[in-house]
N, C-alpha and C. Protein backbone atom coordinates (compact mmCIF):
# COMPACT_ATOMS: atom_id res chain seq x y z
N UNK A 1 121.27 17.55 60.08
CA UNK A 1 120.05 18.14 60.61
C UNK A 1 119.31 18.86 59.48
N UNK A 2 118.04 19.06 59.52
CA UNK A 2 117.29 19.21 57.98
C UNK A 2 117.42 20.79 58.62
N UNK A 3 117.25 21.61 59.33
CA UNK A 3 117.01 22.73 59.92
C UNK A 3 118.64 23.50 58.82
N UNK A 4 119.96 22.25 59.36
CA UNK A 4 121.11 23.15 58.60
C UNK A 4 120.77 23.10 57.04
N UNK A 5 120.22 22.19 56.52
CA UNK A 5 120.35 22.04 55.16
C UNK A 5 119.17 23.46 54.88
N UNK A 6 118.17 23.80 55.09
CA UNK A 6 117.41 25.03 54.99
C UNK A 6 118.41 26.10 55.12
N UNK A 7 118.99 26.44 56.05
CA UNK A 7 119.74 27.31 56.06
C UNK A 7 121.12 27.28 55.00
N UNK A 8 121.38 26.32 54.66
CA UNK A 8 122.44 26.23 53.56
C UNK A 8 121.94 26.57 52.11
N UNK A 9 120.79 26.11 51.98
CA UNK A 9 119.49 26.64 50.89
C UNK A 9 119.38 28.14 50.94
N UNK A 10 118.98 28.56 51.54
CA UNK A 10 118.85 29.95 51.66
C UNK A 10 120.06 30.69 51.88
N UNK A 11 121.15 30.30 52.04
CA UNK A 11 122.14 31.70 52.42
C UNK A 11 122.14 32.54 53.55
N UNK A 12 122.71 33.37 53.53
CA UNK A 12 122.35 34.37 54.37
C UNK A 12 122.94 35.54 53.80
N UNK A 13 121.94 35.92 52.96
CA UNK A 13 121.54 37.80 52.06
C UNK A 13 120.50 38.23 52.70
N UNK A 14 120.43 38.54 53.69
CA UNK A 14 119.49 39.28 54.37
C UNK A 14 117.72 39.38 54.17
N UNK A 15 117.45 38.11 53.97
CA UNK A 15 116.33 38.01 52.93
C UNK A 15 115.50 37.67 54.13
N UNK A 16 114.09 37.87 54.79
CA UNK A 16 113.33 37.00 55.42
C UNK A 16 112.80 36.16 54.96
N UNK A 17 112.76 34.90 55.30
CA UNK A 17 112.35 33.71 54.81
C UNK A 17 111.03 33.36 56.15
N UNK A 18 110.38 32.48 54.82
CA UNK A 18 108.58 31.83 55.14
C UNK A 18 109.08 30.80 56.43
N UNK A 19 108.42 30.87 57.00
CA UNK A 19 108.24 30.02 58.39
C UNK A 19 107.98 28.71 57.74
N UNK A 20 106.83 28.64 56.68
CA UNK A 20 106.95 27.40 55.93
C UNK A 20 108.09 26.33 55.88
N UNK A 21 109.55 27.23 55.42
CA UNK A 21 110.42 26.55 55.02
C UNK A 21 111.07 25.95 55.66
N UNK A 22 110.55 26.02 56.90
CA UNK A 22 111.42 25.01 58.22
C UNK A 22 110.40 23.62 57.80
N UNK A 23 111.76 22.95 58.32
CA UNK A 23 111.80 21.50 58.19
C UNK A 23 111.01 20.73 59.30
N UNK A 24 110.75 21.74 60.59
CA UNK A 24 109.79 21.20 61.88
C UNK A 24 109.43 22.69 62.88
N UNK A 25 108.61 22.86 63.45
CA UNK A 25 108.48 24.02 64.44
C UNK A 25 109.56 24.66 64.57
N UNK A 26 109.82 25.82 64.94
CA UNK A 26 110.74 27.08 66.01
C UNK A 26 111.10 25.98 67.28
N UNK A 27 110.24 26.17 67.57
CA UNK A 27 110.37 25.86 69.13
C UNK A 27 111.06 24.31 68.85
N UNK A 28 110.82 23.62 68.38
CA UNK A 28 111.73 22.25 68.54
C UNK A 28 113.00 21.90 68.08
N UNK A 29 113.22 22.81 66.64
CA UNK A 29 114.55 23.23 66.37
C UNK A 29 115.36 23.97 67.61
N UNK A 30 114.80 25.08 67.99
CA UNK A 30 115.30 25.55 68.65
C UNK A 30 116.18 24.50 70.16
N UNK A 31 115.21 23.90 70.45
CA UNK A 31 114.79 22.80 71.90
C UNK A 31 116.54 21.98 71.22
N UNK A 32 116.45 21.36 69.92
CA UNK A 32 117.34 20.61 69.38
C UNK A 32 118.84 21.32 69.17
N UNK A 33 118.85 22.50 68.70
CA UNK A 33 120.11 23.66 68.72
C UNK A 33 120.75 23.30 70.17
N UNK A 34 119.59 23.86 71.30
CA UNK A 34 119.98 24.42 72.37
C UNK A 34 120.96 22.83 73.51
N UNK A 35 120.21 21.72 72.92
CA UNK A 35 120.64 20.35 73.13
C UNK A 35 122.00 20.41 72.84
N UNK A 36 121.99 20.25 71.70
CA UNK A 36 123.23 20.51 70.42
C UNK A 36 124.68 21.17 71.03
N UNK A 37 124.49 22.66 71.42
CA UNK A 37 125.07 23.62 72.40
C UNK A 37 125.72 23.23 73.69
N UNK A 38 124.57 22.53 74.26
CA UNK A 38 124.86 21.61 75.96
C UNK A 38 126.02 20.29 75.45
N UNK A 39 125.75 19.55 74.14
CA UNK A 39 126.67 18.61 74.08
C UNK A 39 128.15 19.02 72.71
N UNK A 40 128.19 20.05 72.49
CA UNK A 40 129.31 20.40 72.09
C UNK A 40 130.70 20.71 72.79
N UNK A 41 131.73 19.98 72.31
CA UNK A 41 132.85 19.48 72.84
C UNK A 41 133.97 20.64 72.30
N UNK A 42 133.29 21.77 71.47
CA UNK A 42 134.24 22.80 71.10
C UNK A 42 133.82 24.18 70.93
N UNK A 43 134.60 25.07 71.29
CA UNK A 43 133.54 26.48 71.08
C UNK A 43 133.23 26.96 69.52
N UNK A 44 134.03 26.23 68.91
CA UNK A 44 133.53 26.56 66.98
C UNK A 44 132.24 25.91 66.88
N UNK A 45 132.08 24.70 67.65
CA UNK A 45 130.91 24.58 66.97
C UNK A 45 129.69 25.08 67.60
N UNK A 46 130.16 25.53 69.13
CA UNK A 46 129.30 25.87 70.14
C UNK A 46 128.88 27.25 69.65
N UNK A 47 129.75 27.78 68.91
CA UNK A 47 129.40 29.17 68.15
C UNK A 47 128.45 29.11 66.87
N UNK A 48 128.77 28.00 65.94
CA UNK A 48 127.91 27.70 64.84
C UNK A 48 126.32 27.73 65.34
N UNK A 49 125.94 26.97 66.52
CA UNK A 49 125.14 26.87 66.76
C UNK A 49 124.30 27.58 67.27
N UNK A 50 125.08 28.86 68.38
CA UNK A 50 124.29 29.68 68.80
C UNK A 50 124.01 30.87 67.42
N UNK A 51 124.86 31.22 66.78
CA UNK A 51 124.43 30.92 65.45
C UNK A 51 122.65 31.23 64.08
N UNK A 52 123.18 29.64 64.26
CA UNK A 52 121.72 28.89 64.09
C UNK A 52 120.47 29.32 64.83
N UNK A 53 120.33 29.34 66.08
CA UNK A 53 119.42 29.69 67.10
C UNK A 53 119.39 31.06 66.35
N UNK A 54 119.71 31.95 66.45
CA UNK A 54 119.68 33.56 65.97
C UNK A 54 119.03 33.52 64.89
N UNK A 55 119.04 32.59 63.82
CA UNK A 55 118.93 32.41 62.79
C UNK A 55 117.25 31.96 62.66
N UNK A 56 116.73 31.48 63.18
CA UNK A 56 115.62 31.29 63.43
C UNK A 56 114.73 32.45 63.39
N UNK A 57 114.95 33.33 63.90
CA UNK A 57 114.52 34.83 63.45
C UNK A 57 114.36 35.02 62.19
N UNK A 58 114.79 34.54 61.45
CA UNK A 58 114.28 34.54 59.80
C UNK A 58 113.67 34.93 59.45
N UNK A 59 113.16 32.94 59.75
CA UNK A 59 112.01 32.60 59.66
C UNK A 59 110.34 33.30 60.24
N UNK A 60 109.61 34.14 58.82
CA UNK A 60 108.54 34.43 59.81
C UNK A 60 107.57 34.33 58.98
N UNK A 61 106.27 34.40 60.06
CA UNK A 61 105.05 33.96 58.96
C UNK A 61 104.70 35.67 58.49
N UNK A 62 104.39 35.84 57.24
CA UNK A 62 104.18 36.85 56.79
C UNK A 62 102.86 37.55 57.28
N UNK A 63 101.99 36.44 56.80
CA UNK A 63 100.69 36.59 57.42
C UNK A 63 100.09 37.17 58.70
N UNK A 64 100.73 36.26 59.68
CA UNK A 64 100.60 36.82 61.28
C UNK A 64 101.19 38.32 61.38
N UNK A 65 102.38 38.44 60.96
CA UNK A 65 103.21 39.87 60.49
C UNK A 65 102.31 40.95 60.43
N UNK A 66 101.67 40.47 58.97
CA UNK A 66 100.71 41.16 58.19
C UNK A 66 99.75 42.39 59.67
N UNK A 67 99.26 40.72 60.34
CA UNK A 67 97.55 41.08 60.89
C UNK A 67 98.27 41.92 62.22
N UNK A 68 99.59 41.73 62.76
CA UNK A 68 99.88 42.33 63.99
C UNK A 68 100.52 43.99 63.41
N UNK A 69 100.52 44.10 62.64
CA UNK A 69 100.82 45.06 61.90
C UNK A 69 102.63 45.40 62.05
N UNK A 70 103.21 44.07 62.01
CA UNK A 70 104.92 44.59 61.73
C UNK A 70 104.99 44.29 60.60
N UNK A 71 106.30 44.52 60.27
CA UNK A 71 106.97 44.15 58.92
C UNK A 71 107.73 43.06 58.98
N UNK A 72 107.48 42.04 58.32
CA UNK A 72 108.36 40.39 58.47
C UNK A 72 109.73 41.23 59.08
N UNK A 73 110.83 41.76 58.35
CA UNK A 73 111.68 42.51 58.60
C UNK A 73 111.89 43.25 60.27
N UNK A 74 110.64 43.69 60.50
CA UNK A 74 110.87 44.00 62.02
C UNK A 74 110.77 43.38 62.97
N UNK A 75 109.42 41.74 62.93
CA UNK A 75 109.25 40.89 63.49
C UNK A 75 111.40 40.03 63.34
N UNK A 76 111.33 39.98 62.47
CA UNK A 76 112.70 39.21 62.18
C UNK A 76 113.57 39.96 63.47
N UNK A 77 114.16 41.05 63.40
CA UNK A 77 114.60 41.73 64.34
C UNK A 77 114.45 41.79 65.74
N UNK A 78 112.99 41.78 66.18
CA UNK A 78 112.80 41.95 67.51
C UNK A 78 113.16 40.63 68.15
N UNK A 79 112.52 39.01 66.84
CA UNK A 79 113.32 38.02 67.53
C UNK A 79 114.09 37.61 67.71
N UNK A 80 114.98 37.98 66.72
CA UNK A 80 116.76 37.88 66.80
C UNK A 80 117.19 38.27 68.30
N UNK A 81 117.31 39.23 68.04
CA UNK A 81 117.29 40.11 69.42
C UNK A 81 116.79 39.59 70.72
N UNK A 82 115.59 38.80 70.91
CA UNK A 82 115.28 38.56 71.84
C UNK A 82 116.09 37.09 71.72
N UNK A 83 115.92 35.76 70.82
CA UNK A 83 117.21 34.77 70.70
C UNK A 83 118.57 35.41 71.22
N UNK A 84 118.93 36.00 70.63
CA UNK A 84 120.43 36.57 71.36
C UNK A 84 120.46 36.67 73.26
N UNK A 85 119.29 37.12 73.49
CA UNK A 85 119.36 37.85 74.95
C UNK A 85 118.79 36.41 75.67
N UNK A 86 118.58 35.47 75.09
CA UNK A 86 118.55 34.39 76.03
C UNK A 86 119.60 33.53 75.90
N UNK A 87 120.17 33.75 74.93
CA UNK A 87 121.29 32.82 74.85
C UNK A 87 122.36 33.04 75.49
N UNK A 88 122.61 34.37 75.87
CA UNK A 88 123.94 35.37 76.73
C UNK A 88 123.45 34.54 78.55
N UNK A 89 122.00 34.17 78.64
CA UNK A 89 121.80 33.92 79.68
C UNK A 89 122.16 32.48 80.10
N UNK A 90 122.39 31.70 79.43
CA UNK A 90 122.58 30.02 79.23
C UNK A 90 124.58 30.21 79.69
């Protein structure tokens, strides 16, 4: 999946990363994770994945950030956070 190879690129050092650097939309990665999740046959990977989904929070546009007046950093947070709280619901 090009979504894991981004994330294997980047690491995870606490860095927010450009929305750019996704390989296709939020929302369709996400749509594809959440697929992913429904057809996993083990909870390691069912964990990798929810994961991933969290991970998406990263990703943010700086710009939009900018004009709504958060900090990539806080936008990153509030969506993590909100990814997490739908995923507890699934």
């Amino acid at each position: 999946m090009a979504y894991e190879g981004v994330l294997g690129r980047t690491g995870d050092d606490g860095e927010v990363r450009k929305l750019s650097d996704l390989p296709f939309d939020k929302p369709l990665i996400k749509q594809a994770l959440l697929t992913a999740m429904d057809l996993a046959d083990d909870e390691d990977k069912r964990f990798a994945l929810e994961s991933d989904v969290v991970s998406l929070g990263d990703f943010q546009d700086f710009e939009a950030c900018r004009m709504r007046g958060v900090s990539p950093e806080e936008a990153r947070t509030q969506e993590s956070k909100a990814l997490l709280a739908e995923l507890k619901t699934r």
